[in-house]
C-alpha atoms as a PDB file:
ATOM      1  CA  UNK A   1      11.356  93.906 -78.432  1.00  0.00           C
ATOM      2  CA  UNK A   2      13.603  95.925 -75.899  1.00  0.00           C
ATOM      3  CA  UNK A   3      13.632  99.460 -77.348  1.00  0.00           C
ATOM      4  CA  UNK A   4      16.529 102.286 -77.473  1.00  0.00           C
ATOM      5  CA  UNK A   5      15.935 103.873 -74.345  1.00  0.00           C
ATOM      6  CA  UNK A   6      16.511 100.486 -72.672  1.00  0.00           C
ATOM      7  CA  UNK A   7      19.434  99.872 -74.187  1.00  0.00           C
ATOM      8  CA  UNK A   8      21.021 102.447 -73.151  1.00  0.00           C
ATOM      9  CA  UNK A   9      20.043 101.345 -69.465  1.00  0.00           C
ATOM     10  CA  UNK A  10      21.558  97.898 -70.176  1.00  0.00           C
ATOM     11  CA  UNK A  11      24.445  99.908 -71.506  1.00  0.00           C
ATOM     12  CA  UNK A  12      25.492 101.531 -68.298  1.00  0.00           C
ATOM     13  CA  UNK A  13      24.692  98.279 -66.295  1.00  0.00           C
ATOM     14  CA  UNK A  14      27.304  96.210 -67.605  1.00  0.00           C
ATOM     15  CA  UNK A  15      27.213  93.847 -65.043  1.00  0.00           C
ATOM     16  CA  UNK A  16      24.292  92.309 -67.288  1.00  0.00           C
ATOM     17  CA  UNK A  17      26.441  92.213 -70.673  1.00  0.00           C
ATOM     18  CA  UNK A  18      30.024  92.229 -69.966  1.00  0.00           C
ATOM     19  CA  UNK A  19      31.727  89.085 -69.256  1.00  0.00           C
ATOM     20  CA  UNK A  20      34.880  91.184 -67.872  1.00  0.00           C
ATOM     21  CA  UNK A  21      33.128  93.152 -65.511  1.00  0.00           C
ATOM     22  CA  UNK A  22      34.012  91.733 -62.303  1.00  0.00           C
ATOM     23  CA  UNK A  23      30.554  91.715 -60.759  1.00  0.00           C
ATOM     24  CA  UNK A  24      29.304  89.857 -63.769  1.00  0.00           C
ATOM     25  CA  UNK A  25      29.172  86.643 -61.579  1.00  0.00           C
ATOM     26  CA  UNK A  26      27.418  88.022 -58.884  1.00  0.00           C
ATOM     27  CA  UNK A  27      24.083  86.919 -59.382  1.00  0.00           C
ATOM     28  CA  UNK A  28      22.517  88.808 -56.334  1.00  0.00           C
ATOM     29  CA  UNK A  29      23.743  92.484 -58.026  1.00  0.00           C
ATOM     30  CA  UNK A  30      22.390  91.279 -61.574  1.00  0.00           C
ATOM     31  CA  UNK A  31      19.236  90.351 -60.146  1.00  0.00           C
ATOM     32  CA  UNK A  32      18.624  93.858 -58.659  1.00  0.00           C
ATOM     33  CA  UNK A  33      19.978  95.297 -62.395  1.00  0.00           C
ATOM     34  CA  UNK A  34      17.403  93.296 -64.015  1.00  0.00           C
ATOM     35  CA  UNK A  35      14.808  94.155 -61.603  1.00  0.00           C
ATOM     36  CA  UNK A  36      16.049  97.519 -61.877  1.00  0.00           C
ATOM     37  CA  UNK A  37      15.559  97.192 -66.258  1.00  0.00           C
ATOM     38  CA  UNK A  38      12.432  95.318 -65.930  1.00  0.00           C
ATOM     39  CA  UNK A  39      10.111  98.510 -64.419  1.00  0.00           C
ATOM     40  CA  UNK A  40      11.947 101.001 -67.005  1.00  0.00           C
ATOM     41  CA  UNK A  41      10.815  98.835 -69.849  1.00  0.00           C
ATOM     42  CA  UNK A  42       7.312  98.428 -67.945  1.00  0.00           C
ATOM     43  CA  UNK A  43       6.783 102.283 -67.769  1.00  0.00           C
ATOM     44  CA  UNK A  44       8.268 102.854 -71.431  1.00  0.00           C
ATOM     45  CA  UNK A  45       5.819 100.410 -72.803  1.00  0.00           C
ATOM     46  CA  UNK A  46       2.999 100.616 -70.281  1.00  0.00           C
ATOM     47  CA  UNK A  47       2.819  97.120 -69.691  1.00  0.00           C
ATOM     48  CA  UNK A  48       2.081  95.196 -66.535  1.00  0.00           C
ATOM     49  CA  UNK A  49       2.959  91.902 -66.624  1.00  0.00           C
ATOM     50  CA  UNK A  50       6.872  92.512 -67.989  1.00  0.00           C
ATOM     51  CA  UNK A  51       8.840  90.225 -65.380  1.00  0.00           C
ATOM     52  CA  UNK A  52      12.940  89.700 -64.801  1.00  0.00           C
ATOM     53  CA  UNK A  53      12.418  86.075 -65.952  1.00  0.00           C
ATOM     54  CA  UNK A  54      11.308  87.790 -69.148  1.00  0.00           C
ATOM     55  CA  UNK A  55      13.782  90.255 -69.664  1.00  0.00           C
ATOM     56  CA  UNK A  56      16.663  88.577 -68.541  1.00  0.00           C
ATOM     57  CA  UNK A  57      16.223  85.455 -71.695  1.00  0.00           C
ATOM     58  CA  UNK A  58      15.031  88.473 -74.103  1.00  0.00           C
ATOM     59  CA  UNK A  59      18.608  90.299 -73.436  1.00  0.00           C
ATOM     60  CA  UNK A  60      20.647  87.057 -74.175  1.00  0.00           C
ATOM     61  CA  UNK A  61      18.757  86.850 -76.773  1.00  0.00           C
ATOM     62  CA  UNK A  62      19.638  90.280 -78.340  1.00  0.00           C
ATOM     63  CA  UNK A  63      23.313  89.508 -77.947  1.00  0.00           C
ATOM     64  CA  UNK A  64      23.014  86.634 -79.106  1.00  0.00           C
ATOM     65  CA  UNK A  65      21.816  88.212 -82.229  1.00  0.00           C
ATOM     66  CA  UNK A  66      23.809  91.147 -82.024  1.00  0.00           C
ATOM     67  CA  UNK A  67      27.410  88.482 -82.236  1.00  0.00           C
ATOM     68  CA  UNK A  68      25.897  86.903 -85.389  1.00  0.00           C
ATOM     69  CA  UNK A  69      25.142  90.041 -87.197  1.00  0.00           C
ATOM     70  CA  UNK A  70      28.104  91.130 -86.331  1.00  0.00           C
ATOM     71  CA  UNK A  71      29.776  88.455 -87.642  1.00  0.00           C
ATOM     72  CA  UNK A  72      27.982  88.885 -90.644  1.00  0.00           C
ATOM     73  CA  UNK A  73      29.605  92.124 -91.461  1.00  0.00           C
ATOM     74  CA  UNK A  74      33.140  90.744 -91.375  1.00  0.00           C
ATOM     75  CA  UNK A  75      32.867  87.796 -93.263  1.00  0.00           C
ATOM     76  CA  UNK A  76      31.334  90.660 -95.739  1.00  0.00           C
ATOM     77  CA  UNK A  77      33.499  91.072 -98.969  1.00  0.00           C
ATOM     78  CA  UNK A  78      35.011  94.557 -99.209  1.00  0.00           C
ATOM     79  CA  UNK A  79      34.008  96.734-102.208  1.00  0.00           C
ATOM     80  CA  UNK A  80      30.710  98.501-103.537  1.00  0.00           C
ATOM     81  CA  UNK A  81      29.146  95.102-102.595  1.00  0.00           C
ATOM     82  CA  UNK A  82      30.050  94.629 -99.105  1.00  0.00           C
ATOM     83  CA  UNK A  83      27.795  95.904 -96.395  1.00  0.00           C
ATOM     84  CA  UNK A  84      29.436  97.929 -93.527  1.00  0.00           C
ATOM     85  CA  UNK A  85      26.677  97.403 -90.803  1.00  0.00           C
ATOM     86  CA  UNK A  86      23.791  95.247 -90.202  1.00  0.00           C
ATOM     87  CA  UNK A  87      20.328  95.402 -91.306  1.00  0.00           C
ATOM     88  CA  UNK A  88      19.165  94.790 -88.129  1.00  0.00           C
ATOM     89  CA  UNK A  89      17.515  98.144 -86.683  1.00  0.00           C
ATOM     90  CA  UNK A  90      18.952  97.398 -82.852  1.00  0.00           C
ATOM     91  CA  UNK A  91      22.149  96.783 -84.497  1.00  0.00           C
ATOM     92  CA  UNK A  92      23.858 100.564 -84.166  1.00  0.00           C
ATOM     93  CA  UNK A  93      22.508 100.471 -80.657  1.00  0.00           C
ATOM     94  CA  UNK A  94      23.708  97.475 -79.219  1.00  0.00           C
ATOM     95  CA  UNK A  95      27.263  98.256 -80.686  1.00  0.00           C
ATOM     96  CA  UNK A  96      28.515  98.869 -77.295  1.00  0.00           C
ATOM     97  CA  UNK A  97      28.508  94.733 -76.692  1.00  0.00           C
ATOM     98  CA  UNK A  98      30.804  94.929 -79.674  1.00  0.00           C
ATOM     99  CA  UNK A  99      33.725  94.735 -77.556  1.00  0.00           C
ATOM    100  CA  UNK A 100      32.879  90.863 -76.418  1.00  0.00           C
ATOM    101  CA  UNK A 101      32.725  89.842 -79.872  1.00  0.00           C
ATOM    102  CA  UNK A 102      36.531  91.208 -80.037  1.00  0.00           C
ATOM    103  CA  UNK A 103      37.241  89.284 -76.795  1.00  0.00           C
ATOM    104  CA  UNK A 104      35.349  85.950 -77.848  1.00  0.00           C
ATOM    105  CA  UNK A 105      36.923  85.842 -80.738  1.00  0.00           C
ATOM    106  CA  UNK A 106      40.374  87.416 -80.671  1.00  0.00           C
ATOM    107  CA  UNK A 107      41.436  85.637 -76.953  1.00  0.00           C
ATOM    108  CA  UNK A 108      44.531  87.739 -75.580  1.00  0.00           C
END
């Protein structure tokens, strides 16, 4: 599991995450992000054989997840019943990828 610390470096790279960036498409710059993300999260954990092919999968992952949690939370009834944020302990810290949920879903 990616931990804080690397989300915040996928934060400030959003050329990984956010489909509006305009280097999003260029494959050459994310590969140098990811290559970039894959030795922090090798020293962080102290692992060895953490590749790009393995974070890059694990991060679409985590947004993947990220859109369906929050989903969750809207389709949440209001009240003393309704939850305001997601279980999910990566949840508060991938909040930053909130904004493509707004965009994927709300089309201006």
């Amino acid at each position: 599991m990616l931990l804080p610390p690397s989300v915040s470096s996928i934060e400030k790279n959003k050329c990984v995450w956010d489909t509006r960036e305009e280097n999003y498409s260029k494959s050459n710059m994310k590969r140098e992000v990811f290559k970039k993300l894959t030795e922090a999260l090798k020293q962080y954990l102290n692992m060895g054989p953490v590749t790009p092919d393995i974070v890059r999968p694990k991060l679409k992952s985590l947004r993947q997840y990220f859109f369906r949690e929050m989903l969750k939370t809207r389709n949440t009834p209001s009240g003393s019943s309704g939850k305001t944020s997601g279980k999910w302990e990566l949840f508060d810290s991938l909040n930053f990828l909130a904004v493509i949920v707004v965009n994927v879903h709300n089309p201006s």
